[in-house]
Protein backbone atom coordinates (compact mmCIF):
# COMPACT_ATOMS: atom_id res chain seq x y z
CA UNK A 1 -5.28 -11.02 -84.23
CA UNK A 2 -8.15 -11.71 -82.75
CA UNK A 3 -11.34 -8.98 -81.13
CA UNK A 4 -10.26 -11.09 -77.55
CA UNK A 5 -6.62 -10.39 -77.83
CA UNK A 6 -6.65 -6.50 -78.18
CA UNK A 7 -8.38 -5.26 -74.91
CA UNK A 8 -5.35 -7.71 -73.08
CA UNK A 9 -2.78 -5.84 -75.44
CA UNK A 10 -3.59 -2.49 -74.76
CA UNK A 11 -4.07 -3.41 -71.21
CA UNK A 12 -0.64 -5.06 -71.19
CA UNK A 13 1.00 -1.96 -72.75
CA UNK A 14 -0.94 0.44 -70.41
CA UNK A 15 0.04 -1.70 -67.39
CA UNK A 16 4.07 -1.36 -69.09
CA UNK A 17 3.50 2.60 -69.20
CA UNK A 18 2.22 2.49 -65.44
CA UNK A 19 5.14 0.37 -64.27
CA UNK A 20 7.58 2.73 -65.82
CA UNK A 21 5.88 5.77 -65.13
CA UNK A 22 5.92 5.03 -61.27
CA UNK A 23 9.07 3.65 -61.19
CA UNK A 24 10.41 7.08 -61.85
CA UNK A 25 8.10 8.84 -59.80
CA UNK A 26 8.68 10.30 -56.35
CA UNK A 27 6.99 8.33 -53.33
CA UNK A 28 4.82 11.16 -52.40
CA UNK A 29 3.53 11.30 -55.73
CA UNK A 30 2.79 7.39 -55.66
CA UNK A 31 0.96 7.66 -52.33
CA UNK A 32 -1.22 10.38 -53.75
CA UNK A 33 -2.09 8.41 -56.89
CA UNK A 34 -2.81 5.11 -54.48
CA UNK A 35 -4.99 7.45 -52.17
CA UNK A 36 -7.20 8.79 -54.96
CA UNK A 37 -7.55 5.08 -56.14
CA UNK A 38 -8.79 3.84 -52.76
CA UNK A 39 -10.82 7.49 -52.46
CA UNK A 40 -12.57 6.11 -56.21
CA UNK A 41 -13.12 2.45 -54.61
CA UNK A 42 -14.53 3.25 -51.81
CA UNK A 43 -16.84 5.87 -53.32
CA UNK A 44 -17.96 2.91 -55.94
CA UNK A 45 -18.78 0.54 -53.06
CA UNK A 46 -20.86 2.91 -50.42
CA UNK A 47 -21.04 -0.85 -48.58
CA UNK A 48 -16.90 -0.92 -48.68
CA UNK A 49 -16.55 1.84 -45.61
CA UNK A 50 -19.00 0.21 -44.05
CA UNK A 51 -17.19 -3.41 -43.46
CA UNK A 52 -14.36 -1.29 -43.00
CA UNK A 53 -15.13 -0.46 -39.15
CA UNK A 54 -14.62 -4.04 -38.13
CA UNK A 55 -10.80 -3.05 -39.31
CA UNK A 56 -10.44 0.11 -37.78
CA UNK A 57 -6.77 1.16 -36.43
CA UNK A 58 -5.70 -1.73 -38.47
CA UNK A 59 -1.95 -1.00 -40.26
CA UNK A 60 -1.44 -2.78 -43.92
CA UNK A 61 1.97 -2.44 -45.87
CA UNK A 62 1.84 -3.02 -49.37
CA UNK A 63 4.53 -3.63 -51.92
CA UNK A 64 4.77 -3.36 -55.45
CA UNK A 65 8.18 -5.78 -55.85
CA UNK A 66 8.77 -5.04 -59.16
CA UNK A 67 8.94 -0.93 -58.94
CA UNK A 68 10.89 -1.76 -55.24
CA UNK A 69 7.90 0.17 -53.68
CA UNK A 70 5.67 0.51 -50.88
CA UNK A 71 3.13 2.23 -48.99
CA UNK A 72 1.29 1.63 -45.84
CA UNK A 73 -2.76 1.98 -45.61
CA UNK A 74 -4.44 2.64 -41.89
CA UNK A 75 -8.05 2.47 -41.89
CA UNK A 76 -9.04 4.75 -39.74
CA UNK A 77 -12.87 5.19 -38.89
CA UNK A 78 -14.46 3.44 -41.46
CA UNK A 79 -11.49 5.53 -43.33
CA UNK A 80 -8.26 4.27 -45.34
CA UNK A 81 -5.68 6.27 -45.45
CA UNK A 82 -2.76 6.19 -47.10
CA UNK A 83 0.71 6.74 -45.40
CA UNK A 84 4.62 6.80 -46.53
CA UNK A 85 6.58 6.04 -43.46
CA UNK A 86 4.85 4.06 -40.07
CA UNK A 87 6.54 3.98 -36.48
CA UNK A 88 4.39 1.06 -35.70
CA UNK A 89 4.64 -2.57 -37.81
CA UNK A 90 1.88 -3.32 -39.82
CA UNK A 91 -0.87 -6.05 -39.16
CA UNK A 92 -0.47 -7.30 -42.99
CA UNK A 93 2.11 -7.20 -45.27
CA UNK A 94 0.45 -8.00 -49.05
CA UNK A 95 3.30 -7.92 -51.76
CA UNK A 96 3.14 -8.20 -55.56
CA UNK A 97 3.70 -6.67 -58.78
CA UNK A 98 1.80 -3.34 -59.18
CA UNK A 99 -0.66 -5.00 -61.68
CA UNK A 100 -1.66 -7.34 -58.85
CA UNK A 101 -2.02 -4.47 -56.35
CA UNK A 102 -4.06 -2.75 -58.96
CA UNK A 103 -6.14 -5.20 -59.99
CA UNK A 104 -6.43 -6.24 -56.62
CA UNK A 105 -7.98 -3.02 -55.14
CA UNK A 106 -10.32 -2.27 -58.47
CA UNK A 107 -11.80 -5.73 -57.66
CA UNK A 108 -10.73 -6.78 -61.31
CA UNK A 109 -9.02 -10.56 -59.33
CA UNK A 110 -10.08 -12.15 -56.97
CA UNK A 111 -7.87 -12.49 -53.76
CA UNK A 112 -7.50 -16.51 -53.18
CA UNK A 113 -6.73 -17.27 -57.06
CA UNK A 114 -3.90 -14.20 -56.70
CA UNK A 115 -2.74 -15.39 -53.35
CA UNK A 116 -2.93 -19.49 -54.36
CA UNK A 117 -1.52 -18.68 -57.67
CA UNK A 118 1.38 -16.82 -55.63
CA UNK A 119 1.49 -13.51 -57.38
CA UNK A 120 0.45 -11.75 -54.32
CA UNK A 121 2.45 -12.71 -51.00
CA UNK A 122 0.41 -12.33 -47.54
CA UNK A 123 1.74 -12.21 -43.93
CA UNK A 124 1.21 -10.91 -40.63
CA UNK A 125 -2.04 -11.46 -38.62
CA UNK A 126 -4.09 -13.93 -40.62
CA UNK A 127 -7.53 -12.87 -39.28
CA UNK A 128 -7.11 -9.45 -40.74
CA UNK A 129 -5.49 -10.70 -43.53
CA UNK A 130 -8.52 -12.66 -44.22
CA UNK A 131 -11.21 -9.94 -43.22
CA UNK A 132 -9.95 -7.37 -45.77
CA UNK A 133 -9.42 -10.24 -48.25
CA UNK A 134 -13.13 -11.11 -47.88
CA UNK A 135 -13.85 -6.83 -47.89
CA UNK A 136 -11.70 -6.44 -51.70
CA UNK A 137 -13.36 -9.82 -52.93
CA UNK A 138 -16.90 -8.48 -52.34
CA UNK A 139 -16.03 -4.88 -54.43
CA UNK A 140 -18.27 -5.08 -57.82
C-alpha cells in the first residue's frame, strides 16, 4: 500500500462511520452537529460572515440523499442558522451524499467540479445559488 493511499482509507472509513452514525441519529441531533460545523467555518473565515450580508433572509435546503436527510440553513444577518422544519420554500435546494455536503462546507471541493461532476444537485434561484457557490469556493 502506498503513503498516498492511507490518508484516503482512513478518510473513506471515517466518512463510512459518519454515514452510519447519522443515519441512526435523531434530526435534532443532526442539525446541532451541522450548526456547530457552520459555527467552526465561519469562525475560520472572519471574511465568510462578511459576504454573507449580500444573502441575508436567504432560505437554503440541503439534503444528504444517501442518509434520506435534510436541513434548511437561513442566513440571517451576516448569520447562518440552521433550521429543521421551514413554512416558507427555500431559495436553493443543494442535494448530495453527506461526504459532498461535508466536504462542501469545510471548503475541502470545490463547488463547479462537484456540481459538473453531478454529485451535488442545485436548484431554485440561480443567482443565489451562484453567490453562495462563489462564498464556499473562496473558504481556505
Amino acid at each position: 500500500m502506498d503513503a498516498e493511499d492511507t490518508p484516503n482509507r482512513f478518510e473513506r472509513a471515517g466518512l463510512a462511520g459518519l454515514r452510519l452514525g447519522l443515519k441512526a441519529a435523531p434530526l435534532l441531533l443532526e442539525a446541532m452537529g451541522a450548526a456547530v460545523l457552520l459555527k467552526k467555518v465561519v469562525d475560520d473565515n472572519p471574511s465568510f460572515a462578511e459576504k454573507l450580508g449580500a444573502l441575508d433572509n436567504k432560505l437554503f435546503w440541503f439534503e444528504a440523499i444517501d442518509l434520506d436527510k435534510g436541513f434548511y440553513l437561513r442566513i440571517e444577518e451576516r448569520a447562518i442558522k440552521v433550521e429543521l422544519h421551514s413554512a416558507t420554500r427555500p431559495d436553493v435546494t443543494m442535494k448530495g451524499n453527506v461526504g459532498v455536503l461535508v466536504d462542501l462546507f469545510l471548503g475541502r471541493v470545490d463547488p463547479d467540479t462537484v456540481f459538473f461532476s453531478r454529485r451535488l444537485e442545485i436548484t431554485g434561484d440561480t443567482s443565489v445559488a451562484i453567490h453562495f457557490k462563489n462564498i464556499l469556493a473562496a473558504l481556505d
